[in-house]
C-alpha atoms as a PDB file:
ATOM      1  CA  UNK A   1     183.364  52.179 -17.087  1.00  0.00           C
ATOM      2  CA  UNK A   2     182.939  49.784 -14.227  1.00  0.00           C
ATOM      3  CA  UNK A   3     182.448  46.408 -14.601  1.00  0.00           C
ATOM      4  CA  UNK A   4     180.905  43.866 -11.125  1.00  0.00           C
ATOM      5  CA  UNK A   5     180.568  40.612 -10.730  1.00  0.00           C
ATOM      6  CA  UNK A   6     178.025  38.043 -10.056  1.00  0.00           C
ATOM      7  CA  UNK A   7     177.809  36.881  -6.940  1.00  0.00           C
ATOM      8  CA  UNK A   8     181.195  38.994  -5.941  1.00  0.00           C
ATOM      9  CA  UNK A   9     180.073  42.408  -6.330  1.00  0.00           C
ATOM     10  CA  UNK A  10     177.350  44.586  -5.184  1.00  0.00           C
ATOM     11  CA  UNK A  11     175.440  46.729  -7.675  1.00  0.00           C
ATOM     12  CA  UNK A  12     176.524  50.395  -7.476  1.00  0.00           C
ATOM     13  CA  UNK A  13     173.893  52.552  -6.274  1.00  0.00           C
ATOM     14  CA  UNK A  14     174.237  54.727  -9.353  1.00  0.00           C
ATOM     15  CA  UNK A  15     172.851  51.519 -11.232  1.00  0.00           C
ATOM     16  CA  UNK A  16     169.572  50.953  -9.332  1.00  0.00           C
ATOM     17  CA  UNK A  17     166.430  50.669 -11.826  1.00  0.00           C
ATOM     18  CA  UNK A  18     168.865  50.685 -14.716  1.00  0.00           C
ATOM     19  CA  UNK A  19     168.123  50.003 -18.182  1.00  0.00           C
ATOM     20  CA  UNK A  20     169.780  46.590 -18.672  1.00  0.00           C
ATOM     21  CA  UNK A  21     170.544  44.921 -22.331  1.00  0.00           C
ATOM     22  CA  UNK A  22     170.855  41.118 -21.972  1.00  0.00           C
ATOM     23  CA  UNK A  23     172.627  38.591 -24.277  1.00  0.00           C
ATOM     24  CA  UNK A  24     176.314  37.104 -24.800  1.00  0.00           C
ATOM     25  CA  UNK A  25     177.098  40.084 -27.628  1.00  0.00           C
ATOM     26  CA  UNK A  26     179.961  38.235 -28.702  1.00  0.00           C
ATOM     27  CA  UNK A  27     181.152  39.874 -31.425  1.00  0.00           C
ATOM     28  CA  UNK A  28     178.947  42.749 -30.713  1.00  0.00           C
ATOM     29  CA  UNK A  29     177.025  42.407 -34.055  1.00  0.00           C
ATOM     30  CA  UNK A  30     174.477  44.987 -35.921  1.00  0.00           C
ATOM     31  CA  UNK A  31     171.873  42.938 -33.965  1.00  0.00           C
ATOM     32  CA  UNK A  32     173.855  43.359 -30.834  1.00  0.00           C
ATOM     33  CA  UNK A  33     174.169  47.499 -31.458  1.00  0.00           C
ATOM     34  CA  UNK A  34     170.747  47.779 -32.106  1.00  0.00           C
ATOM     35  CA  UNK A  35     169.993  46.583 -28.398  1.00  0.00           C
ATOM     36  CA  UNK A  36     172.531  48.789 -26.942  1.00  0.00           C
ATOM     37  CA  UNK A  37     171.343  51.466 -28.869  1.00  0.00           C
ATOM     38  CA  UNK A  38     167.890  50.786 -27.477  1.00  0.00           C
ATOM     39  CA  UNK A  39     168.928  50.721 -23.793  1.00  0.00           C
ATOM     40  CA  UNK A  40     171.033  53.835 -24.918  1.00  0.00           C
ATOM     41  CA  UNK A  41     168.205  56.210 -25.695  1.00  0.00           C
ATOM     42  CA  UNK A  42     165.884  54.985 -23.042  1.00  0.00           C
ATOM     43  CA  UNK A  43     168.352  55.482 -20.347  1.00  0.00           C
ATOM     44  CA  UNK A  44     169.173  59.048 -21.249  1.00  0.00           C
ATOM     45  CA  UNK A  45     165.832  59.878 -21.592  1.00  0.00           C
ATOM     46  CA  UNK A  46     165.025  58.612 -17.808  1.00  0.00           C
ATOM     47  CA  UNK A  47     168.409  60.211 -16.648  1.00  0.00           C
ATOM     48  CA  UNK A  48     169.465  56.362 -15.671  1.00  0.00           C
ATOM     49  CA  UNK A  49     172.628  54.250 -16.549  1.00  0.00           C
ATOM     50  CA  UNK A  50     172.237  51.817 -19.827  1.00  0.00           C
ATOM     51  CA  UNK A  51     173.988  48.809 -18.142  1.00  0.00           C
ATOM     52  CA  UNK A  52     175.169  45.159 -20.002  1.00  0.00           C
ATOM     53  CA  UNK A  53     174.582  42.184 -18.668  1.00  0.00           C
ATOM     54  CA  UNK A  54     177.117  39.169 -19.846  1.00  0.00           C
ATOM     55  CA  UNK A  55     178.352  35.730 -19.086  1.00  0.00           C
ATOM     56  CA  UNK A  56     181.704  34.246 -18.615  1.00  0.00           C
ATOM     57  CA  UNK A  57     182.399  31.933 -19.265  1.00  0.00           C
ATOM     58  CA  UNK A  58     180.783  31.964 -22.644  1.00  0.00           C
ATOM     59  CA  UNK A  59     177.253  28.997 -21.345  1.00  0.00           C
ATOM     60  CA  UNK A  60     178.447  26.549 -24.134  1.00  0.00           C
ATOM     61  CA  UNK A  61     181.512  26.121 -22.611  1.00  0.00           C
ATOM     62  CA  UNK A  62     179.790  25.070 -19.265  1.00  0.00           C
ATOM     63  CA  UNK A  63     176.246  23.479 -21.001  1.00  0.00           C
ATOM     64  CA  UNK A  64     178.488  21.212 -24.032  1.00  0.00           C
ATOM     65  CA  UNK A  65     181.899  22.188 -23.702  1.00  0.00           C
ATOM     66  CA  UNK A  66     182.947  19.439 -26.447  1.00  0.00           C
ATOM     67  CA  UNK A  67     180.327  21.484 -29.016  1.00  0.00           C
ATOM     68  CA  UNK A  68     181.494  25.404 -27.921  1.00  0.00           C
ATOM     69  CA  UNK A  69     182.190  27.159 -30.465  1.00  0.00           C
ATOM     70  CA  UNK A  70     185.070  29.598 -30.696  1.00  0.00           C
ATOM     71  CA  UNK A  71     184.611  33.072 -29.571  1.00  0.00           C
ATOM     72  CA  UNK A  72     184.738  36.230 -32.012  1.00  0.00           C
ATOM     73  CA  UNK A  73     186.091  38.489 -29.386  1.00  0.00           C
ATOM     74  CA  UNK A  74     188.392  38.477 -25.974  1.00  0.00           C
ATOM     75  CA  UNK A  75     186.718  39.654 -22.766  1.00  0.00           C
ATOM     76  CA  UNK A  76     188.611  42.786 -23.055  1.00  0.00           C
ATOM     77  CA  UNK A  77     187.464  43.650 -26.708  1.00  0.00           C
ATOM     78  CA  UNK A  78     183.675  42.866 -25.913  1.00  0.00           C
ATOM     79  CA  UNK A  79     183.953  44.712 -22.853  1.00  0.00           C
ATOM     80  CA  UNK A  80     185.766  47.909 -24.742  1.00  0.00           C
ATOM     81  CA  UNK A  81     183.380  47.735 -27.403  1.00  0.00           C
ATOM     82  CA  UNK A  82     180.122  47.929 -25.391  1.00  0.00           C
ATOM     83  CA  UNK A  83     181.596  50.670 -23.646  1.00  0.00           C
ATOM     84  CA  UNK A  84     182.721  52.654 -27.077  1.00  0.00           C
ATOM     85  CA  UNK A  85     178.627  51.905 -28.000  1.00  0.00           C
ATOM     86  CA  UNK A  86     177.356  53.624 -25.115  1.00  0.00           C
ATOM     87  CA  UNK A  87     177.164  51.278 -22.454  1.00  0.00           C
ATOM     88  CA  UNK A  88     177.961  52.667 -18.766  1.00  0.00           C
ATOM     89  CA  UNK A  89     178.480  49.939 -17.132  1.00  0.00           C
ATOM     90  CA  UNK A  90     178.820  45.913 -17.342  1.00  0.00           C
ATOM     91  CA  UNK A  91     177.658  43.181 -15.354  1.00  0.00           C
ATOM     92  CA  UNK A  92     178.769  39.944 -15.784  1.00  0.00           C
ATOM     93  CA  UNK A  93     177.716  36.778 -14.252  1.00  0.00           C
ATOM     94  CA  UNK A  94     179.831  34.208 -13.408  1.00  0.00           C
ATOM     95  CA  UNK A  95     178.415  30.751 -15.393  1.00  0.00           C
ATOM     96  CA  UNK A  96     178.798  27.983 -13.270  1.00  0.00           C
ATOM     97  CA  UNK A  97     177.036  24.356 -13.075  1.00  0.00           C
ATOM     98  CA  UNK A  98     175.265  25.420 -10.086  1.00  0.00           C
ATOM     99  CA  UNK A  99     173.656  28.158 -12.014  1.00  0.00           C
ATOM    100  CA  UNK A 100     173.374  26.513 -15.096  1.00  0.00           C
ATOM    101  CA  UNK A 101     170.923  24.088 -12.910  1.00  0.00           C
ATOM    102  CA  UNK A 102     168.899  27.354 -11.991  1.00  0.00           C
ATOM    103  CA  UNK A 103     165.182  27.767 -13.736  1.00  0.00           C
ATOM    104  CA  UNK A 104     163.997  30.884 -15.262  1.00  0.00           C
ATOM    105  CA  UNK A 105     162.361  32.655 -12.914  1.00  0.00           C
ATOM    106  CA  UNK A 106     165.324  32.116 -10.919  1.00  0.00           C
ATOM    107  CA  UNK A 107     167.643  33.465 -12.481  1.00  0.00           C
ATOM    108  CA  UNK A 108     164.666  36.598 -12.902  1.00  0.00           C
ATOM    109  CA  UNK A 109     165.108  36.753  -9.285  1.00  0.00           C
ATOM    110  CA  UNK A 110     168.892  36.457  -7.958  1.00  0.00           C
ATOM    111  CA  UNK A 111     170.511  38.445 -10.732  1.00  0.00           C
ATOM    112  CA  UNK A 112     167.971  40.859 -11.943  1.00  0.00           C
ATOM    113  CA  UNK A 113     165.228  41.329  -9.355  1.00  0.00           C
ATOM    114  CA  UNK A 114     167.716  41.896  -6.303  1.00  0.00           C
ATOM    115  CA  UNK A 115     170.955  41.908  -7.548  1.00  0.00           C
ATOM    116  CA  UNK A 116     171.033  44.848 -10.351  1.00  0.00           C
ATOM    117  CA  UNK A 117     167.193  45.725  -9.661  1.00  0.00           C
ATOM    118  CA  UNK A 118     166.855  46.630 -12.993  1.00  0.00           C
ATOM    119  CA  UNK A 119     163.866  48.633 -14.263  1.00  0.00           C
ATOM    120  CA  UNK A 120     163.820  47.756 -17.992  1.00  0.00           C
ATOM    121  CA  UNK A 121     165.468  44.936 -19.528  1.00  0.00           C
ATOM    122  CA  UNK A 122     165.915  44.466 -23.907  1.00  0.00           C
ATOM    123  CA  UNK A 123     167.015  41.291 -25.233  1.00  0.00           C
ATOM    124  CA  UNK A 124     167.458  39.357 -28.884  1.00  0.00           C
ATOM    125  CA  UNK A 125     164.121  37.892 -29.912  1.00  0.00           C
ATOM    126  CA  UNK A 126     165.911  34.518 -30.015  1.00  0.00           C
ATOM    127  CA  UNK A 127     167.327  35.253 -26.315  1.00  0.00           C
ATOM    128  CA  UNK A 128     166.680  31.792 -24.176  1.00  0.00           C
ATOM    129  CA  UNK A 129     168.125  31.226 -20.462  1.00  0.00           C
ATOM    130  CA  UNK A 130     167.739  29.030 -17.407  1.00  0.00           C
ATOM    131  CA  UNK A 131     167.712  25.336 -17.018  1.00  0.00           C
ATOM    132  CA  UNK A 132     168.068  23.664 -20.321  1.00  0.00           C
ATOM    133  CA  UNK A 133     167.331  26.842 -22.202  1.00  0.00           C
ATOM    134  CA  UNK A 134     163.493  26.674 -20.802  1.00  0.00           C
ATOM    135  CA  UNK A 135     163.096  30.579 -20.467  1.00  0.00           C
ATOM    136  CA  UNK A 136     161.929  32.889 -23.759  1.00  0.00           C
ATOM    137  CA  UNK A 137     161.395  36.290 -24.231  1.00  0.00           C
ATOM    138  CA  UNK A 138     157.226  35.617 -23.311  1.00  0.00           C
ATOM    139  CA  UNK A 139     158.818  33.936 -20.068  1.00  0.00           C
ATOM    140  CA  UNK A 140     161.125  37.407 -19.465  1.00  0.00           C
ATOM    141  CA  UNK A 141     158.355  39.319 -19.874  1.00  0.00           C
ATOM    142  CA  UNK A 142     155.864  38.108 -17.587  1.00  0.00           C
ATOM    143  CA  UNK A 143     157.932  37.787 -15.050  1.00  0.00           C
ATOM    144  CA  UNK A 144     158.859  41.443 -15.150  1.00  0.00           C
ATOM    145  CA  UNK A 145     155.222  42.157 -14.887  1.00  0.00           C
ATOM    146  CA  UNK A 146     155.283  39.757 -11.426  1.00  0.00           C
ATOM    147  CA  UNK A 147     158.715  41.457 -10.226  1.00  0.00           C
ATOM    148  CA  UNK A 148     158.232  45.114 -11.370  1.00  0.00           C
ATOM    149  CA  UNK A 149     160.740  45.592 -14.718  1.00  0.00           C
ATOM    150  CA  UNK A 150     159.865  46.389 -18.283  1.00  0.00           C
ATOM    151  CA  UNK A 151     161.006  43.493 -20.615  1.00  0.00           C
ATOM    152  CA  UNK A 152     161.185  44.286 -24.277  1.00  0.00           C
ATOM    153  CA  UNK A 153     163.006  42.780 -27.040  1.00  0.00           C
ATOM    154  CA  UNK A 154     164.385  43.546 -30.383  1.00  0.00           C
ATOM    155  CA  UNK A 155     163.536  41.655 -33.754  1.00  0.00           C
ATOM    156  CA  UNK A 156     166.147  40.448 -35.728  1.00  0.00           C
ATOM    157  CA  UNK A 157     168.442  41.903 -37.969  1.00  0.00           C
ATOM    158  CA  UNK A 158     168.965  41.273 -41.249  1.00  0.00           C
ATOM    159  CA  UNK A 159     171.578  42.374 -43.634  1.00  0.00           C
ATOM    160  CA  UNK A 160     170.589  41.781 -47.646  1.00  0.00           C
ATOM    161  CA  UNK A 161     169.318  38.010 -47.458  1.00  0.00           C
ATOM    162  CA  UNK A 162     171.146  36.937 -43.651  1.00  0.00           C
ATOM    163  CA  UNK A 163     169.856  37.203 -39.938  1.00  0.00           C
ATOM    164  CA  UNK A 164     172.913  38.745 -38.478  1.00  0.00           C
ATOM    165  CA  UNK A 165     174.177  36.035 -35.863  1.00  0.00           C
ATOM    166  CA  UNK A 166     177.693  35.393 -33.985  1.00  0.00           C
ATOM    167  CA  UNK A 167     177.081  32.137 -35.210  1.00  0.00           C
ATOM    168  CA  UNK A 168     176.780  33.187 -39.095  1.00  0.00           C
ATOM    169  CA  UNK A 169     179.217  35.822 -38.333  1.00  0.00           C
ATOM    170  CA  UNK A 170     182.009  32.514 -37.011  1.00  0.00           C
ATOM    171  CA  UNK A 171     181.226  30.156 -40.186  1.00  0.00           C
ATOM    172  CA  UNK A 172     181.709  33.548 -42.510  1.00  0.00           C
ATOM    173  CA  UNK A 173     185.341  33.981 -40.447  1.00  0.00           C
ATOM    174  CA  UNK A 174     186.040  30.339 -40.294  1.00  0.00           C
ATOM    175  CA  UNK A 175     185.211  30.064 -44.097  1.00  0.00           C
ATOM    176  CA  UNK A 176     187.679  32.949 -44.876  1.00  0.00           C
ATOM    177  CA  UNK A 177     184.729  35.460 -46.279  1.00  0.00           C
ATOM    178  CA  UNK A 178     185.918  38.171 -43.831  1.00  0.00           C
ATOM    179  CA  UNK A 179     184.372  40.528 -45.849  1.00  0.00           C
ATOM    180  CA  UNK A 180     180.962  39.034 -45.147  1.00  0.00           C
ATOM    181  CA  UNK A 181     181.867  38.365 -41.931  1.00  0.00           C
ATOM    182  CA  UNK A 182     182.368  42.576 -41.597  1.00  0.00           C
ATOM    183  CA  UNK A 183     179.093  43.557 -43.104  1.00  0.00           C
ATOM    184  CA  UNK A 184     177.308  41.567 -41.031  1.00  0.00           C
ATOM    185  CA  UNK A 185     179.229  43.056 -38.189  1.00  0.00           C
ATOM    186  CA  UNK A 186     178.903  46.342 -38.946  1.00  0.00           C
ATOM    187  CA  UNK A 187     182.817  45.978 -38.685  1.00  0.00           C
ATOM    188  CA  UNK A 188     186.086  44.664 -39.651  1.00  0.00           C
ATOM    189  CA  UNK A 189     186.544  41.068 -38.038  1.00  0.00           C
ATOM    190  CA  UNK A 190     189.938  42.109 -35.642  1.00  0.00           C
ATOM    191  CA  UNK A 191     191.632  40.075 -33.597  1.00  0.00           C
ATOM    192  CA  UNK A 192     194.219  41.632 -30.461  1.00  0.00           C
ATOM    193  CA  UNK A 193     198.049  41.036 -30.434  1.00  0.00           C
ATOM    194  CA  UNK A 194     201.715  41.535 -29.539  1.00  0.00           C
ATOM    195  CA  UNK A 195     204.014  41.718 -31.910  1.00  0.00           C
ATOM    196  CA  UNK A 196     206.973  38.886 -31.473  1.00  0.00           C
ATOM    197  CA  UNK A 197     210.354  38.158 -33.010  1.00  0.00           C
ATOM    198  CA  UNK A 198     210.298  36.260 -35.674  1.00  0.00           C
ATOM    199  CA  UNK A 199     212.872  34.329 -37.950  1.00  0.00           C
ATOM    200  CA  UNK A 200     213.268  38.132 -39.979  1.00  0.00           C
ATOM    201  CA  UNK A 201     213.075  36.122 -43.379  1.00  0.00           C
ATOM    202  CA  UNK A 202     210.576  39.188 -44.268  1.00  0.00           C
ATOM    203  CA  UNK A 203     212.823  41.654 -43.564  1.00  0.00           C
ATOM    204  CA  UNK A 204     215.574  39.402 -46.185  1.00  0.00           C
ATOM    205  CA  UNK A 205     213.579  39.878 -48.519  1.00  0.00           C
ATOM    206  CA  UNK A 206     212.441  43.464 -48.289  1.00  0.00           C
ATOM    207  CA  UNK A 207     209.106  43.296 -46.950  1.00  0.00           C
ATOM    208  CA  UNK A 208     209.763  43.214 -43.287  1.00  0.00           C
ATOM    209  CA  UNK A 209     206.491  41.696 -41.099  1.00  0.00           C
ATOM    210  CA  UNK A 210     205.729  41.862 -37.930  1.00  0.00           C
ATOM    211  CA  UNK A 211     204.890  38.286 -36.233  1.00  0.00           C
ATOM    212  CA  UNK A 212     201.924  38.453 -34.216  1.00  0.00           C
ATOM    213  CA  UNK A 213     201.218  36.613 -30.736  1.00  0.00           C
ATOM    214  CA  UNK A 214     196.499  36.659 -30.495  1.00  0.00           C
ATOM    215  CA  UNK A 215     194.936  35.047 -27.905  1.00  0.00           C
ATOM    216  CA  UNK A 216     192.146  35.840 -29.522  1.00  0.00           C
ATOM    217  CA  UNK A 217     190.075  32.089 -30.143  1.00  0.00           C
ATOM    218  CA  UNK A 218     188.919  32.409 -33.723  1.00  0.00           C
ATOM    219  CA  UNK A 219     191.484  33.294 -36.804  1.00  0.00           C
ATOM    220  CA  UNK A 220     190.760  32.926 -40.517  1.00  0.00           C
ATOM    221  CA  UNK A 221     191.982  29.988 -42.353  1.00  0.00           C
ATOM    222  CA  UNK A 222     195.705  29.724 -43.705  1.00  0.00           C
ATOM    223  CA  UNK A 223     195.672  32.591 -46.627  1.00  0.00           C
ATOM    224  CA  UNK A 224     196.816  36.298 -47.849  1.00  0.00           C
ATOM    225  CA  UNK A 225     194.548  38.743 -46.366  1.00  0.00           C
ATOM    226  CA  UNK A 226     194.301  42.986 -46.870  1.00  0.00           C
ATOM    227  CA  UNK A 227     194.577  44.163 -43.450  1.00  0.00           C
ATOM    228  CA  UNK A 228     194.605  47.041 -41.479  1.00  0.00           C
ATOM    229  CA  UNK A 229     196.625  47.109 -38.253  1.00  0.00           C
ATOM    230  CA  UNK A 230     196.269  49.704 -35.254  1.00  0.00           C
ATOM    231  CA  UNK A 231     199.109  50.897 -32.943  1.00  0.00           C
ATOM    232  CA  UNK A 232     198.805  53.187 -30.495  1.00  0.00           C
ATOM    233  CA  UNK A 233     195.775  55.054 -31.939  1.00  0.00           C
ATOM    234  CA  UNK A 234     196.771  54.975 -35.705  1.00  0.00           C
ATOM    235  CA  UNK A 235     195.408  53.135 -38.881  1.00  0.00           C
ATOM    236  CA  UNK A 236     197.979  51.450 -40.936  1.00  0.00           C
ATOM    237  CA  UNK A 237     197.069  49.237 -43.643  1.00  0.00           C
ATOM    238  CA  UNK A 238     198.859  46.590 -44.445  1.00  0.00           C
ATOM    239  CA  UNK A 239     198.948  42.741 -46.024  1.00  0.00           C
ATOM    240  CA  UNK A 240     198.619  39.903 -44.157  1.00  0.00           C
ATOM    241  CA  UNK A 241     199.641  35.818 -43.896  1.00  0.00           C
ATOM    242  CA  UNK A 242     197.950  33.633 -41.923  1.00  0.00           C
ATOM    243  CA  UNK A 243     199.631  30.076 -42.153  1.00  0.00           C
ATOM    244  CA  UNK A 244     202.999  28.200 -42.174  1.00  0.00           C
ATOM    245  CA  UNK A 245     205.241  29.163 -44.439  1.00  0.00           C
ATOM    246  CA  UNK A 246     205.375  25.997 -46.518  1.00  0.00           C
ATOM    247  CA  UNK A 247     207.871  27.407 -48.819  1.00  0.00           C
ATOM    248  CA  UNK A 248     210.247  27.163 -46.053  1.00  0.00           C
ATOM    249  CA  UNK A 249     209.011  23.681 -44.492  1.00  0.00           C
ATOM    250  CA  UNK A 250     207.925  25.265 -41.348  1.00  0.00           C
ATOM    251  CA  UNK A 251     204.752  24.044 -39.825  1.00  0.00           C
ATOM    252  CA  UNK A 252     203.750  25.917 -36.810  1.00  0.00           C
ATOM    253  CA  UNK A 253     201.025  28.789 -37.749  1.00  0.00           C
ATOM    254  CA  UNK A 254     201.631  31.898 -37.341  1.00  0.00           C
ATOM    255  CA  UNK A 255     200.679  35.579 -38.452  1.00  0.00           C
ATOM    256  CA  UNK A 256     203.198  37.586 -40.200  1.00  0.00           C
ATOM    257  CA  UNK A 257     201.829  41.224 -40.783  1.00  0.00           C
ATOM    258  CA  UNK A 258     203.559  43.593 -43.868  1.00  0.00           C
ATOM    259  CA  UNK A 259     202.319  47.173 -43.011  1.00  0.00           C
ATOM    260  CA  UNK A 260     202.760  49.438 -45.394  1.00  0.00           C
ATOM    261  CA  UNK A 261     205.173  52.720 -45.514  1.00  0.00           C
ATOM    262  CA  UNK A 262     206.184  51.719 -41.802  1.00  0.00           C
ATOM    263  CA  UNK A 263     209.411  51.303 -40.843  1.00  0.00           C
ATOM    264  CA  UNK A 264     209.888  51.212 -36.576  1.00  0.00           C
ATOM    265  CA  UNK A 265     211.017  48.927 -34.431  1.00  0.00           C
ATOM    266  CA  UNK A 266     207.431  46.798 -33.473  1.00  0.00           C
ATOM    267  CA  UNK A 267     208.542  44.052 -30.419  1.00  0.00           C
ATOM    268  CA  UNK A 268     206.715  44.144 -27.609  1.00  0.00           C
ATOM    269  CA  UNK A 269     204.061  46.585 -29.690  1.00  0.00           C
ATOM    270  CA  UNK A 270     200.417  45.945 -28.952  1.00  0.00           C
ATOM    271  CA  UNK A 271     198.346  46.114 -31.786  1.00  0.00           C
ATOM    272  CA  UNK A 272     194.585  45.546 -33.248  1.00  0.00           C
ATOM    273  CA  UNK A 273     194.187  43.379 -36.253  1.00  0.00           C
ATOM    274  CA  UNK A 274     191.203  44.072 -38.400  1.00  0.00           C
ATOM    275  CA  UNK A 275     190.628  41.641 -41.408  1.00  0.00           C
ATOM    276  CA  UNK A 276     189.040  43.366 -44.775  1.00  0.00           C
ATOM    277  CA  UNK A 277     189.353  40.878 -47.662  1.00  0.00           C
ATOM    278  CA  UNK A 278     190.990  37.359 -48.092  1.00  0.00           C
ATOM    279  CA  UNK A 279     193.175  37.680 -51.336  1.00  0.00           C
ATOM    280  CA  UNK A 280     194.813  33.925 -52.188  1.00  0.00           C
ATOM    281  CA  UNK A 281     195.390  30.763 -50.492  1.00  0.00           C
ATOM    282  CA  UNK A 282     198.503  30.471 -48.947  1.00  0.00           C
ATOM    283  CA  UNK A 283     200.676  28.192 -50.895  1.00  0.00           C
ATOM    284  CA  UNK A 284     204.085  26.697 -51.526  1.00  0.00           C
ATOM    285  CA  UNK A 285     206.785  28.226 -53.845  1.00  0.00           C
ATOM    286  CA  UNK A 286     209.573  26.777 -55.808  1.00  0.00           C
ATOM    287  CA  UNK A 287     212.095  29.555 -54.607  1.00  0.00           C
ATOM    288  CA  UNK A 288     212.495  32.716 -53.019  1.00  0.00           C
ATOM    289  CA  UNK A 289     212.288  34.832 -55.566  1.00  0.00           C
ATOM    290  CA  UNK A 290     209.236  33.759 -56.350  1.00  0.00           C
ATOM    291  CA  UNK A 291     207.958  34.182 -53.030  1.00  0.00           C
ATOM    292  CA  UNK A 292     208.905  37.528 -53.346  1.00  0.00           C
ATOM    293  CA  UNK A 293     207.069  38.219 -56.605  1.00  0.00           C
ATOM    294  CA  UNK A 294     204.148  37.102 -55.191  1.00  0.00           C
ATOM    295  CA  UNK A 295     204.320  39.182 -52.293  1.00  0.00           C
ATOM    296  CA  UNK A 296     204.707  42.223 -54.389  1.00  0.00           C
ATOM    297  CA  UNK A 297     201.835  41.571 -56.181  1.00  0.00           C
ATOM    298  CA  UNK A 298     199.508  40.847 -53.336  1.00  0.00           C
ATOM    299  CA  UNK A 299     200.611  44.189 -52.167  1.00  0.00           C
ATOM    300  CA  UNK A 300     200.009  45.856 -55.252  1.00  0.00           C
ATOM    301  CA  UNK A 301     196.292  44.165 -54.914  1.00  0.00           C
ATOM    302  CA  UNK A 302     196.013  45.415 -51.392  1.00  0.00           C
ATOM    303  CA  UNK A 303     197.003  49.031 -52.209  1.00  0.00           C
ATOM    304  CA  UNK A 304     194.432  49.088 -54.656  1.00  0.00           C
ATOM    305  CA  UNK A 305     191.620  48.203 -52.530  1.00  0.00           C
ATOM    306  CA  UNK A 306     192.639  50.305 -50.097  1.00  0.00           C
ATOM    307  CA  UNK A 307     192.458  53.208 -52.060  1.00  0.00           C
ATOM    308  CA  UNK A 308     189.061  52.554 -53.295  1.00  0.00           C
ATOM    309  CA  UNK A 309     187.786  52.593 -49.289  1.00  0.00           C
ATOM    310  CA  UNK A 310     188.276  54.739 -46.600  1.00  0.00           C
ATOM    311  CA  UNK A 311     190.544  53.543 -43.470  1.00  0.00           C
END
């Protein structure tokens, strides 16, 4: 999948008049899927490329950058996941204060007019851009009347009683509900790591974790969580703590993975982190052993949930 940039790259030819979904699909929700799946169908029907169009940075961080919130995914996980939904190729414009300055129409003009020279273009019903947020979908669409592209947009998705969001989706991770958080995704929350030595007090006391390096932005709060972990194309599940150890009076956080029936050497591993249900606070204990009870049981209560759903 290629991916260009705005104003470095020139559109491919292969990409002329393509079907273009527009937003910030951070987290790449059931809202988000829904677009792409749009922009799927109508692209293979014309025989054309279903192309994304992105931001980076993420406009909060350039519009209030005291008030942006933390992001759901990396570049490289939004980018792998549009791609894995059907997407054939990504454009992403580079959000600067000079553009941020731009008005609607354009924006219209520069990036979608003669830049990608896109034929049909779906967005979020809520989906606002240019100068102070003055452009709407009614905006979009008129002026691909004036310029010659479709503009159509997708109402929003609701799961039982919630509008799917990023922004519900981040307060539902930040809150701990990961669970939520993953039905309103349409999948487990995961954050992207390397596995790093640690101080191997797991491995003293028989359950032997693997510490975890993310640069991902957003991590649930300090508890026991039922994980599932990915290396190299495989599903392990497993028990995680995010935290700092309090029983041993360390306070740097950190996240200390237990995956079950596993036993290989993990440094240097890269692996995928996927978050299915918080169990307990993290808290502190008055010895080892009954640290070590603890953790037994939470893997007991782990095990059982994982047998009632399919990895």
């Amino acid at each position: 999948m290629q991916i260009i940039h705005f104003p470095d790259d020139e559109c491919p030819p292969a990409w002329r008049q393509a079907v273009l979904a527009l937003g910030n699909f951070d987290g790449l929700h059931r809202g988000h899927v829904t677009i792409v799946e749009r922009v799927r169908e109508r692209a293979r029907a014309r025989g054309i490329v279903p192309v994304a169009l992105t931001f980076d940075p993420h406009p909060p961080r350039v519009v209030r950058p005291d008030k942006a919130p933390p992001l759901l995914m990396t570049a490289a996980q939004k980018f792998e996941a549009l791609g894995t939904a059907g997407i054939g190729g990504i454009a992403v414009v580079r959000f600067t204060e000079a553009l941020l300055r731009w008005d609607p129409e354009q924006f219209v003009t520069a990036v979608l007019v003669e830049w990608l020279q896109v034929s049909e273009v779906w967005v979020g019903a809520n989906f606002l851009f240019g100068h102070e947020r003055a452009g709407n979908f009614s905006l979009l669409r008129a002026l691909g009347a004036r310029y010659g592209f479709r503009a159509e947009k997708i109402d929003p998705i609701r799961y039982k009683d919630f509008v799917v969001s990023s922004t519900r989706v981040r307060r539902l991770v930040a809150e701990g509900r990961v669970d939520e958080a993953g039905a309103l995704l349409g999948h487990h929350y995961a954050v992207d790591g390397l596995v790093v030595r640690g101080e191997g007090r797991g491995r003293q006391l028989g359950v032997p974790t693997a510490n975890i390096r993310s640069d991902n932005e957003l991590l649930p709060p300090d508890g026991v969580y039922a994980t599932l972990v990915g290396i190299e194309g495989v599903v392990h599940a497993g028990v995680t703590n995010v935290g700092r150890r309090p029983t041993f009076g360390e306070g740097g956080r950190v996240i200390e993975t237990h995956i079950f029936d596993l036993s290989r050497d993990l440094y240097d591993c890269p692996l995928r982190l996927s978050f299915v249900r918080r169990l307990r606070d993290e808290k502190r204990f008055d010895d080892v052993a009954a640290l070590k009870a603890q953790i037994e049981d939470d893997c007991r209560v782990a095990r059982d949930l994982f047998a009632q759903i399919s990895l």
